[in-house]
Protein backbone atom coordinates (compact mmCIF):
# COMPACT_ATOMS: atom_id res chain seq x y z
CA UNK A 1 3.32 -19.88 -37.57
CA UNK A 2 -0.06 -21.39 -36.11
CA UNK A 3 -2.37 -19.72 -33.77
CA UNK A 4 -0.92 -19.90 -30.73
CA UNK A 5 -1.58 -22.12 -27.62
CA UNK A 6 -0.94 -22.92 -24.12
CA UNK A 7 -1.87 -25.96 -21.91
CA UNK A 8 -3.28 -24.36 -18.55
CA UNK A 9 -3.66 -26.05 -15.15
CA UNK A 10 -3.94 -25.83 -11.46
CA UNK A 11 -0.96 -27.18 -9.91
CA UNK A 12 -2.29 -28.82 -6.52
CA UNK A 13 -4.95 -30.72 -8.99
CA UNK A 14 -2.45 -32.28 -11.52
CA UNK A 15 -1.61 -34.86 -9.14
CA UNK A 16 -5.33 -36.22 -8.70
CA UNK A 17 -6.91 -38.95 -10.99
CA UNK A 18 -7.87 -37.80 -14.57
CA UNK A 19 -7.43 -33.89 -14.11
CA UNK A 20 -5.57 -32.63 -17.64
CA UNK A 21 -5.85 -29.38 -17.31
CA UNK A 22 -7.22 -27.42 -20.90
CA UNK A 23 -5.61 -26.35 -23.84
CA UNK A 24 -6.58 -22.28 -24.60
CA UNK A 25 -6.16 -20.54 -27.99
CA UNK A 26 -4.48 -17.02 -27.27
CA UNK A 27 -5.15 -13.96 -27.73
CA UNK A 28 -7.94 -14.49 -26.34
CA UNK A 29 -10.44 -11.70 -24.48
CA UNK A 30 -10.78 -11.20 -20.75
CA UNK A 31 -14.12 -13.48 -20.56
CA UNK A 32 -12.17 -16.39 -22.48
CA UNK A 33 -9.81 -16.06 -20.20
CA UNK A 34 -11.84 -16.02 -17.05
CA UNK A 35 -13.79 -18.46 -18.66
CA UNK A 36 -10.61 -21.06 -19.22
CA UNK A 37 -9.75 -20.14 -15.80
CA UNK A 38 -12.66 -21.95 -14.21
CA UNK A 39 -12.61 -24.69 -16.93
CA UNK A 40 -9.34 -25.19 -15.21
CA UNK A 41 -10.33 -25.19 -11.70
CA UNK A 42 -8.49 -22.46 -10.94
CA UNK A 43 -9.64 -19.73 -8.24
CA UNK A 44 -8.24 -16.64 -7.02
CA UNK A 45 -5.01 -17.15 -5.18
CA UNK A 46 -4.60 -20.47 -7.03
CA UNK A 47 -1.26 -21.46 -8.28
CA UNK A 48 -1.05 -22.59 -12.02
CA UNK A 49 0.78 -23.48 -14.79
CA UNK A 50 0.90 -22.21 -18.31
CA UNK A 51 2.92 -24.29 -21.16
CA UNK A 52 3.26 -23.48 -24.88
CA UNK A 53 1.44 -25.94 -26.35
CA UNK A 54 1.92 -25.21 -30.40
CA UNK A 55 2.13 -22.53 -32.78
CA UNK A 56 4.28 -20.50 -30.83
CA UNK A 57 8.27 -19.18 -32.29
CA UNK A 58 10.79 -22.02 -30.98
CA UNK A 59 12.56 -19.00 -29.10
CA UNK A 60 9.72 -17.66 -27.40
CA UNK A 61 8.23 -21.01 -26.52
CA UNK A 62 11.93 -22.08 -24.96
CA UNK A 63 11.64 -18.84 -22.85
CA UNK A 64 7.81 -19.03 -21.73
CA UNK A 65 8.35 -23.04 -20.83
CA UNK A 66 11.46 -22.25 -18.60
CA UNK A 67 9.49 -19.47 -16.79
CA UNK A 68 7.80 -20.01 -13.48
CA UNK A 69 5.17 -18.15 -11.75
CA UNK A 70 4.03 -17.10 -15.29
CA UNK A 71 0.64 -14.97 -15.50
CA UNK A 72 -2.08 -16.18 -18.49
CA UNK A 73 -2.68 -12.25 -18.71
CA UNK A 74 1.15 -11.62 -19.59
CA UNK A 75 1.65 -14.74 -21.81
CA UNK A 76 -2.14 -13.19 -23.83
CA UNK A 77 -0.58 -10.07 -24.50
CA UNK A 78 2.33 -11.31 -25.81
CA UNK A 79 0.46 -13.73 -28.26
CA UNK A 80 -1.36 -10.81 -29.06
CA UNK A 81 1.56 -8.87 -30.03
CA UNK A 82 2.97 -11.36 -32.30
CA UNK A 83 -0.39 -12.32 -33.69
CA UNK A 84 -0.01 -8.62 -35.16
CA UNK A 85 4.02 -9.13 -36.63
CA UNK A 86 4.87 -11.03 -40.21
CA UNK A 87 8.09 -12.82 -40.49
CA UNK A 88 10.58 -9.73 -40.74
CA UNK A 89 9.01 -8.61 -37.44
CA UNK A 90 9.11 -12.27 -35.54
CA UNK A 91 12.75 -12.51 -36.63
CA UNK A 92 13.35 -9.02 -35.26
CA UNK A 93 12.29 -9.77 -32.43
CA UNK A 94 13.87 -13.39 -31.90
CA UNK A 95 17.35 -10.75 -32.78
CA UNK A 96 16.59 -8.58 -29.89
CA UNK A 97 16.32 -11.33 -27.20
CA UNK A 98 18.89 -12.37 -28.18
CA UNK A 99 21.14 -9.30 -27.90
CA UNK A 100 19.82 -9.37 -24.75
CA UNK A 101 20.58 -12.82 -23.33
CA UNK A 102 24.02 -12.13 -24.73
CA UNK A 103 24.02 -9.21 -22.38
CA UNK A 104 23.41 -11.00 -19.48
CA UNK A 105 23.55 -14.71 -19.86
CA UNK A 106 23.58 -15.55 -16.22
CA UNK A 107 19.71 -13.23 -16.34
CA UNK A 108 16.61 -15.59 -17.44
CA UNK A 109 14.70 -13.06 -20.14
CA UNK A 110 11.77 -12.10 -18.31
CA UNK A 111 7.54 -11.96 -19.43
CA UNK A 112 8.26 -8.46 -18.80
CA UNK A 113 11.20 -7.58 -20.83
CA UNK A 114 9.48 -10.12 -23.83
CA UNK A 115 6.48 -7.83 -23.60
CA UNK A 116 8.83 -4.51 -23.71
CA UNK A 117 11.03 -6.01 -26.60
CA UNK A 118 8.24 -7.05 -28.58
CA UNK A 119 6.95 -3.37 -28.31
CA UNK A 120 9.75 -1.73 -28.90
CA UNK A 121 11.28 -3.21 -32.42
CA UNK A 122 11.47 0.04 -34.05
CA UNK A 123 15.18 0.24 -31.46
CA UNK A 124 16.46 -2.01 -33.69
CA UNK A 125 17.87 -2.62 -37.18
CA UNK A 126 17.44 -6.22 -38.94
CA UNK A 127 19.44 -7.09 -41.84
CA UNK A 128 17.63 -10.78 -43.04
CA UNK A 129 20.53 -12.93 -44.54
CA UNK A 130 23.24 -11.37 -42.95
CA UNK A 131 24.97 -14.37 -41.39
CA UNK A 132 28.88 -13.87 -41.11
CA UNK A 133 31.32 -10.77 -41.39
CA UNK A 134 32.28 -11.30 -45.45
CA UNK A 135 28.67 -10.54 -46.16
CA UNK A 136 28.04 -7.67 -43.70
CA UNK A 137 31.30 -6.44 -44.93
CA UNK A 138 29.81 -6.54 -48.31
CA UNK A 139 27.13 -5.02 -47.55
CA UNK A 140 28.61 -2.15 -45.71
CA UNK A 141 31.16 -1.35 -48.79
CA UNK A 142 27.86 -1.56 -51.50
CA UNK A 143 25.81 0.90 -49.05
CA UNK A 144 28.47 2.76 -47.68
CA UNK A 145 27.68 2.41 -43.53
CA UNK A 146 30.84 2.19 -42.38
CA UNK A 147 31.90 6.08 -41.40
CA UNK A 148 35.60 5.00 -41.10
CA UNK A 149 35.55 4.45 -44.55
CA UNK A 150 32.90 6.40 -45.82
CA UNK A 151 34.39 8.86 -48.73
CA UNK A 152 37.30 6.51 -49.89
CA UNK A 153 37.78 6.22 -53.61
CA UNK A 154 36.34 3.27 -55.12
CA UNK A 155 39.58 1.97 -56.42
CA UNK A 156 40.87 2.03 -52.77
CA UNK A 157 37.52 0.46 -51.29
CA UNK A 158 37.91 -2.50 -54.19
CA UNK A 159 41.01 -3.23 -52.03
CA UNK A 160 39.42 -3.93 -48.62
CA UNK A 161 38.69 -6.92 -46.90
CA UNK A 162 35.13 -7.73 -47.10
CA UNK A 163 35.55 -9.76 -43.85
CA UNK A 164 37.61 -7.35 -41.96
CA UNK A 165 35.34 -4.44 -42.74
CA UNK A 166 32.28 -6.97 -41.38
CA UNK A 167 34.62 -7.65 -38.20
CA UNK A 168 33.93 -3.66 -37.79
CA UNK A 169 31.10 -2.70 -38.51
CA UNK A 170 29.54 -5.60 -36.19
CA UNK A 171 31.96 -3.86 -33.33
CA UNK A 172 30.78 -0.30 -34.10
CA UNK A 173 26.88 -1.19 -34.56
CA UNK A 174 27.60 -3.57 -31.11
CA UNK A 175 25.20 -5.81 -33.24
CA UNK A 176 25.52 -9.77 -33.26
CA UNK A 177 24.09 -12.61 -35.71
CA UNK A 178 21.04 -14.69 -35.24
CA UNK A 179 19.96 -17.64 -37.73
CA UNK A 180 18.71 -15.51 -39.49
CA UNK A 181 20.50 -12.71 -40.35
CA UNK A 182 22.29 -9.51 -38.70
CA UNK A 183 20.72 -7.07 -35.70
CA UNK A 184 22.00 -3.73 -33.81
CA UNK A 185 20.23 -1.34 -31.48
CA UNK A 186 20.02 1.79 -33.35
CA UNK A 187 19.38 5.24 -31.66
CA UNK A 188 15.49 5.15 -31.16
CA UNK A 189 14.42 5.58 -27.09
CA UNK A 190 13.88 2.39 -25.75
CA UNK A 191 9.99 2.56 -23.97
CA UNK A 192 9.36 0.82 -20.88
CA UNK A 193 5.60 -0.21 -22.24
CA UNK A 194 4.87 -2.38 -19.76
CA UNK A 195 6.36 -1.96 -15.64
CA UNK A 196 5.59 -5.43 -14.52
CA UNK A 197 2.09 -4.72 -12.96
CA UNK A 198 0.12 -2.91 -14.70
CA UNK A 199 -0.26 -4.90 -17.74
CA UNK A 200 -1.31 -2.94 -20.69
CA UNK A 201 -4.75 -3.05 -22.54
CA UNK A 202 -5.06 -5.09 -25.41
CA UNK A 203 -6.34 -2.63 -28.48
CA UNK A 204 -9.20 -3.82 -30.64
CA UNK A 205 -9.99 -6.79 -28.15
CA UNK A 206 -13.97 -6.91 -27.74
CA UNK A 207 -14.58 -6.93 -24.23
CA UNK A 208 -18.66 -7.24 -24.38
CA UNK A 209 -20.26 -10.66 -23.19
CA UNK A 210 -21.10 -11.08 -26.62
CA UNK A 211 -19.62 -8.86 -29.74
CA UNK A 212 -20.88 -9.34 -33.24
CA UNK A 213 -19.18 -7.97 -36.25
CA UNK A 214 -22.12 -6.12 -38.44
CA UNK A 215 -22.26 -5.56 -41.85
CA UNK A 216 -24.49 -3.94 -44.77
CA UNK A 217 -26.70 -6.10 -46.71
CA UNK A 218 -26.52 -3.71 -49.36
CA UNK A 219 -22.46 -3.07 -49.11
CA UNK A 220 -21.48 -6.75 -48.57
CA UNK A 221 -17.84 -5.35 -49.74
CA UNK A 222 -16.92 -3.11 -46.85
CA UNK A 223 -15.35 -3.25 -43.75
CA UNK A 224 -18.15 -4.47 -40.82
CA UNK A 225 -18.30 -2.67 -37.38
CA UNK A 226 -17.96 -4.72 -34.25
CA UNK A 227 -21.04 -4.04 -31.70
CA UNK A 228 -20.12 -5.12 -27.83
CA UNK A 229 -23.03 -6.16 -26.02
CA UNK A 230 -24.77 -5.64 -23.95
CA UNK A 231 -25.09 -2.29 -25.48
CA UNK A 232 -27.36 0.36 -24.71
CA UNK A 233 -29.84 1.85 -27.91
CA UNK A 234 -27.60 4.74 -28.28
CA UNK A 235 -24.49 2.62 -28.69
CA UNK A 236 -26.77 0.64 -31.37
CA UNK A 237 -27.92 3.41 -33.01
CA UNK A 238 -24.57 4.66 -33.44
CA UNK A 239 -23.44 1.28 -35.19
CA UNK A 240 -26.39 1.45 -37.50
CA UNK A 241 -25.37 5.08 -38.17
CA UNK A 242 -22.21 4.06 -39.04
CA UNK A 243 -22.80 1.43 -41.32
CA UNK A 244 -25.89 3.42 -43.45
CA UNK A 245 -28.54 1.77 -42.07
CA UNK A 246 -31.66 2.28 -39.97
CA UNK A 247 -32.53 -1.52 -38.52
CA UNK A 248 -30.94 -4.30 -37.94
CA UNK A 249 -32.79 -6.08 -40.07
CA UNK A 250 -30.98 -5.05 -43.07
CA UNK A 251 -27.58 -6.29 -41.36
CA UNK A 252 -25.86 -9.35 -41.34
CA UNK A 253 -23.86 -11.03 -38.54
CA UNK A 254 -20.23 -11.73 -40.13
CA UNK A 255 -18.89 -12.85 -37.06
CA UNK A 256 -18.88 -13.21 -33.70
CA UNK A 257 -16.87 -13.43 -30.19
CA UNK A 258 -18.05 -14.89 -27.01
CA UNK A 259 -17.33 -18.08 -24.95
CA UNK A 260 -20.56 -17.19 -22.87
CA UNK A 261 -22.85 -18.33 -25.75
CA UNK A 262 -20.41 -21.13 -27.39
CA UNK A 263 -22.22 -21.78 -30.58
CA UNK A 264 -21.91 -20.23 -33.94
CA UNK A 265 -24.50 -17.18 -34.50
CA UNK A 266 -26.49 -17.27 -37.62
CA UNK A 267 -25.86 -14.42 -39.91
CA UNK A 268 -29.55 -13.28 -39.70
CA UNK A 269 -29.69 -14.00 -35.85
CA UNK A 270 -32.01 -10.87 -33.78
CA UNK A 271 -29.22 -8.73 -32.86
CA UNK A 272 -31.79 -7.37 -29.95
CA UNK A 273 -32.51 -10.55 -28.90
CA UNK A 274 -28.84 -11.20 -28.58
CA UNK A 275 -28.81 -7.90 -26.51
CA UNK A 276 -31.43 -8.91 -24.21
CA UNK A 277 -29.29 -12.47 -23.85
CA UNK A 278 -26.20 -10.29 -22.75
CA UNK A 279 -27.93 -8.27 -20.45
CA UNK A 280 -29.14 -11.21 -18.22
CA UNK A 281 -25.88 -12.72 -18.43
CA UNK A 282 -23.98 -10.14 -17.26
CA UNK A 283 -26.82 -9.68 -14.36
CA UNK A 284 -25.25 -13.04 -12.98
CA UNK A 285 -24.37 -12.69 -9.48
CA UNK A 286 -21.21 -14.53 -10.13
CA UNK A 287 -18.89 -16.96 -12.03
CA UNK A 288 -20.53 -19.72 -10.73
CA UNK A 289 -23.80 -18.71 -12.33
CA UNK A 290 -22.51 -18.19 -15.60
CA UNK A 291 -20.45 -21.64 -15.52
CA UNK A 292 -24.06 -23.51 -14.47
CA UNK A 293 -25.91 -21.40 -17.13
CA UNK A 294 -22.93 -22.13 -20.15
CA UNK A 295 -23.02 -25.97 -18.29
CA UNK A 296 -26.96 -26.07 -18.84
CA UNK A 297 -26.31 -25.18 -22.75
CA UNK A 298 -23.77 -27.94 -23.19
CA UNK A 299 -26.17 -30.26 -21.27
CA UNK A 300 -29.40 -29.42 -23.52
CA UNK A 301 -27.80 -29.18 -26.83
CA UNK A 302 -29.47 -26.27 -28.10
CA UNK A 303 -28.42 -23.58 -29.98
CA UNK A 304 -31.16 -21.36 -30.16
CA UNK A 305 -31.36 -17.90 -28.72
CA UNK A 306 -34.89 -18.04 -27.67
CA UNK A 307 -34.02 -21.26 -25.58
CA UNK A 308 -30.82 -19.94 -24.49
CA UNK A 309 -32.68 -16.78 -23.38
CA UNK A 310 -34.97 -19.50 -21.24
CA UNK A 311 -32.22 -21.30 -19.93
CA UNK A 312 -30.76 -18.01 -18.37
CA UNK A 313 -34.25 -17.34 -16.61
CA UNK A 314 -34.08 -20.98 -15.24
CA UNK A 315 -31.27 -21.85 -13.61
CA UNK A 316 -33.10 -23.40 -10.76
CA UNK A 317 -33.95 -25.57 -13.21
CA UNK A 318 -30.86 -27.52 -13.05
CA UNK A 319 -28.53 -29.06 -10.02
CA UNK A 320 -24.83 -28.38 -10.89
CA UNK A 321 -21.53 -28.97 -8.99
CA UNK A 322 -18.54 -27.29 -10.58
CA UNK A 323 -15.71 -29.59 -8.61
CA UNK A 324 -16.64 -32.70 -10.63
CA UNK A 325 -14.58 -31.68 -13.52
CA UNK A 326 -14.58 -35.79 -14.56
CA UNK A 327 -16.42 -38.73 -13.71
CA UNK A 328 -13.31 -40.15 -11.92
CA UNK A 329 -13.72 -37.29 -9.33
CA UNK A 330 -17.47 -37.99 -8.96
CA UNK A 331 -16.09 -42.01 -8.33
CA UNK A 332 -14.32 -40.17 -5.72
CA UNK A 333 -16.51 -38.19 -4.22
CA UNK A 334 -18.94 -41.30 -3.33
CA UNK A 335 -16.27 -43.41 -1.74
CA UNK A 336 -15.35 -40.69 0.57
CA UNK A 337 -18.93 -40.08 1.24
CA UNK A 338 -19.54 -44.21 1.87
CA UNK A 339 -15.95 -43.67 4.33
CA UNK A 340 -13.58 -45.45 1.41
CA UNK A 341 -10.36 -43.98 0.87
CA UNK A 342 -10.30 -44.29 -3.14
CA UNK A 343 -6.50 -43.91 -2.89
CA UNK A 344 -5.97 -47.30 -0.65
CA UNK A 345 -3.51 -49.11 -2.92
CA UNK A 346 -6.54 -51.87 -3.13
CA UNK A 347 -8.11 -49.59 -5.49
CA UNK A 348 -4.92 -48.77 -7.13
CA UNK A 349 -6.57 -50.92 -10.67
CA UNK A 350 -10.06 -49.96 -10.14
CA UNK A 351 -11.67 -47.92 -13.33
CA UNK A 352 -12.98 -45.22 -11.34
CA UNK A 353 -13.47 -43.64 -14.96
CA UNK A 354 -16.00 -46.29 -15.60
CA UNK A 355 -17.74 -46.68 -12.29
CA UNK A 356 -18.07 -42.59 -12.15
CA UNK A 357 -19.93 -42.59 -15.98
CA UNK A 358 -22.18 -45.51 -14.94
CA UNK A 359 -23.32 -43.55 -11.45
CA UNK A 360 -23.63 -40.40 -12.80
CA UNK A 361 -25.76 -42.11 -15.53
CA UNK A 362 -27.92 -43.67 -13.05
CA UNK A 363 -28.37 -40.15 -11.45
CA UNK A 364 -28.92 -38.47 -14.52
CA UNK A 365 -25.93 -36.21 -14.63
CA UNK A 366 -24.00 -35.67 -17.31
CA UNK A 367 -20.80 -34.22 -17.52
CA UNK A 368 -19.67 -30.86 -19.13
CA UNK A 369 -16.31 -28.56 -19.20
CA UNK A 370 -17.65 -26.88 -16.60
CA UNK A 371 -18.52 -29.36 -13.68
CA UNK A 372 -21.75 -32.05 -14.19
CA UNK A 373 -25.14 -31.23 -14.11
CA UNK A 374 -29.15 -32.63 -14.50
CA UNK A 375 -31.69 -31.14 -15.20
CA UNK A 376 -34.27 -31.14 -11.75
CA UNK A 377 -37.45 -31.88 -11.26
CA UNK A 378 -38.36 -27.90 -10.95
CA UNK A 379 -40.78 -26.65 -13.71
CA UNK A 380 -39.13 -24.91 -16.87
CA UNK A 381 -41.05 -22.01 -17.36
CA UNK A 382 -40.76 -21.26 -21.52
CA UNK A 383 -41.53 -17.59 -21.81
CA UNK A 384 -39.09 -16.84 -25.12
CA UNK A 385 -38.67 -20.28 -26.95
CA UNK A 386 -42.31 -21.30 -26.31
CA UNK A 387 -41.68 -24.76 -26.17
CA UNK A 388 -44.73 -27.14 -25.25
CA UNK A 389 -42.93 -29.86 -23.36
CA UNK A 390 -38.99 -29.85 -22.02
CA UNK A 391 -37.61 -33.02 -22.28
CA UNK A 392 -34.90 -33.78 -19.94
CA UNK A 393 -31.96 -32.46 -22.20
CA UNK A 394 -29.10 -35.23 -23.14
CA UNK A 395 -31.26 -37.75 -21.45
């Protein structure tokens, strides 16, 4: 099984010219959500659609397609749970959806009740390869599970009918077959995890604008420690504590999470810099902000901190509009403005693709994930990258 994806939209959009929609990786953490949210043009109140796109278990992907009204934050946890499962543990689970859609076939399996099953897999017993009554029937004589005949000599057992003894143990255990083998409910309490609103936390999910996984330059071989930031120096010091050391500069950067600064960070990148960074960026006012300021990175190109750190001090350094989410729209936009309807069915071959790119060339935008934007004519003050002159980025 693949990572898993879904294809996210806003429904009143997908009938305009050249909106797709975008394709999101799952799990993913609250800011990548929020952050595919707006890539999507979709606002508060906004109705949506989310479609398994790939990696996904055919059963699951067969329930979450035929599900409307589904929520992104329900369809994350759940990729989240069986991002955590191996095989034993998907097939378990595939089992116990489908004891219950046997239960009640007229009853679409809810995102709830997916959620719930996946959490509560210890209910249930799995038998892989169990795939017909002669074999459970085996199975039950060679392990003796069967109380009705539990105790009989073996001469007397050798008589049975493997099948018929399969017939009931299935009925006692009230179990059923999958593809894939043989699964009952056994006696465990069944938890209600998740009540349909308040959606559970997702453990181990960094939830800082930026988190770095730290390690030891001098104890390459152990585990690293994740640092959220913005942090403040006693959360720091307590990461440096932990790992044995007394700077940062003796730590390396293994990884990193955060779809507010989208390029890779070096492995000896200033890990107070990077604080600083998260500190502004999670000063912006709003969602807007932080689109136009990730918008104004894709526009210049840049991957540097220092810059990036620049950037986020001069934002009214660059004119952005987050509803042009393609140069077709931006065609759009300027026949409505000149009085044209662009959908008069004179227009219906026009390349509004085409004639969009030029103007928006001409005007010196240039198009991102997030909406287009140019650089202005307002002076870039360079306080952290010290850069002599700013060329107009992508220009």
């Amino acid at each position: 099984m693949g990572i898993p994806e879904v294809y996210l939209a806003n429904k009143s959009l997908l009938k305009n010219r050249y909106y797709g929609g975008i394709t999101l990786s799952l799990p993913a953490t609250e800011s990548a959500i929020a952050d595919a949210k707006y890539r999507a043009q979709i606002q508060t109140g906004s109705e949506y659609i989310v479609d398994c796109d790939s990696g996904w278990p055919e059963f699951l992907e067969q329930i979450i397609n035929d599900t409307d009204d589904l929520s992104l934050e329900e369809v994350n946890l759940l990729a989240y749970q069986i991002s955590r499962m191996d095989q034993f543990q998907i097939e378990t689970l595939a089992g116990a959806v489908q004891l219950r859609q046997e239960e009640d076939i007229d009853t679409p399996v809810t995102m709830k009740e997916l959620i719930n099953l996946a959490h509560n897999l210890g209910c249930y017993e799995y038998r892989p390869g169990v795939v017909d009554d002669r074999t459970l029937g085996n199975v039950a004589l060679e392990n003796d599970l069967l109380d009705t005949i539990s105790g009989l000599p073996e001469d007397v057992l050798d008589l049975l009918d493997e099948e018929k003894v399969g017939q009931e143990m299935r009925r006692s255990d009230m179990g059923i077959y999958t593809e894939a083998g043989y699964i009952f409910p056994n006696s465990m309490p069944y938890q209600e995890w998740y009540d349909g609103i308040h959606l559970p936390d997702i453990p181990d999910m960094p939830k800082g604008v930026i988190a770095v996984l730290l390690s030891s330059l001098d104890k390459p071989d152990e585990a690293g420690i994740w640092l959220e930031l913005p942090a403040t120096e006693q959360e720091m010091q307590s990461v440096l504590k932990q790992l044995g050391e007394h700077s940062f500069d003796n730590c390396l950067i293994a990884g990193s999470i955060s779809t507010a600064f989208p390029y890779p960070l070096a492995g000896d990148e200033d890990v107070e810099k990077l604080n600083t960074l998260a500190q502004k960026i999670q000063a912006f006012p709003d969602q807007r902000t932080l689109a136009k300021f990730k918008a104004a990175l894709e526009l210049e190109i840049r991957n540097e901190i220092d810059f990036a750190l620049d950037v986020a001090e001069n934002l009214d350094c660059y004119d952005f509009d987050p509803k042009m989410y393609s140069p077709a729209a931006y065609a759009e936009y300027i026949f409505r403005e000149a009085g044209i309807d662009p959908n008069d069915p004179a227009f219906a071959m026009f390349d509004f693709m085409g004639y969009g790119e030029r103007q928006m060339q001409q005007a010196g935008y240039v198009q991102t994930a997030y909406g287009m934007i140019l650089r202005n004519e307002n002076p870039f003050v360079s306080k952290y990258s010290q850069t002599e002159s700013m060329q107009m980025g992508g220009m």
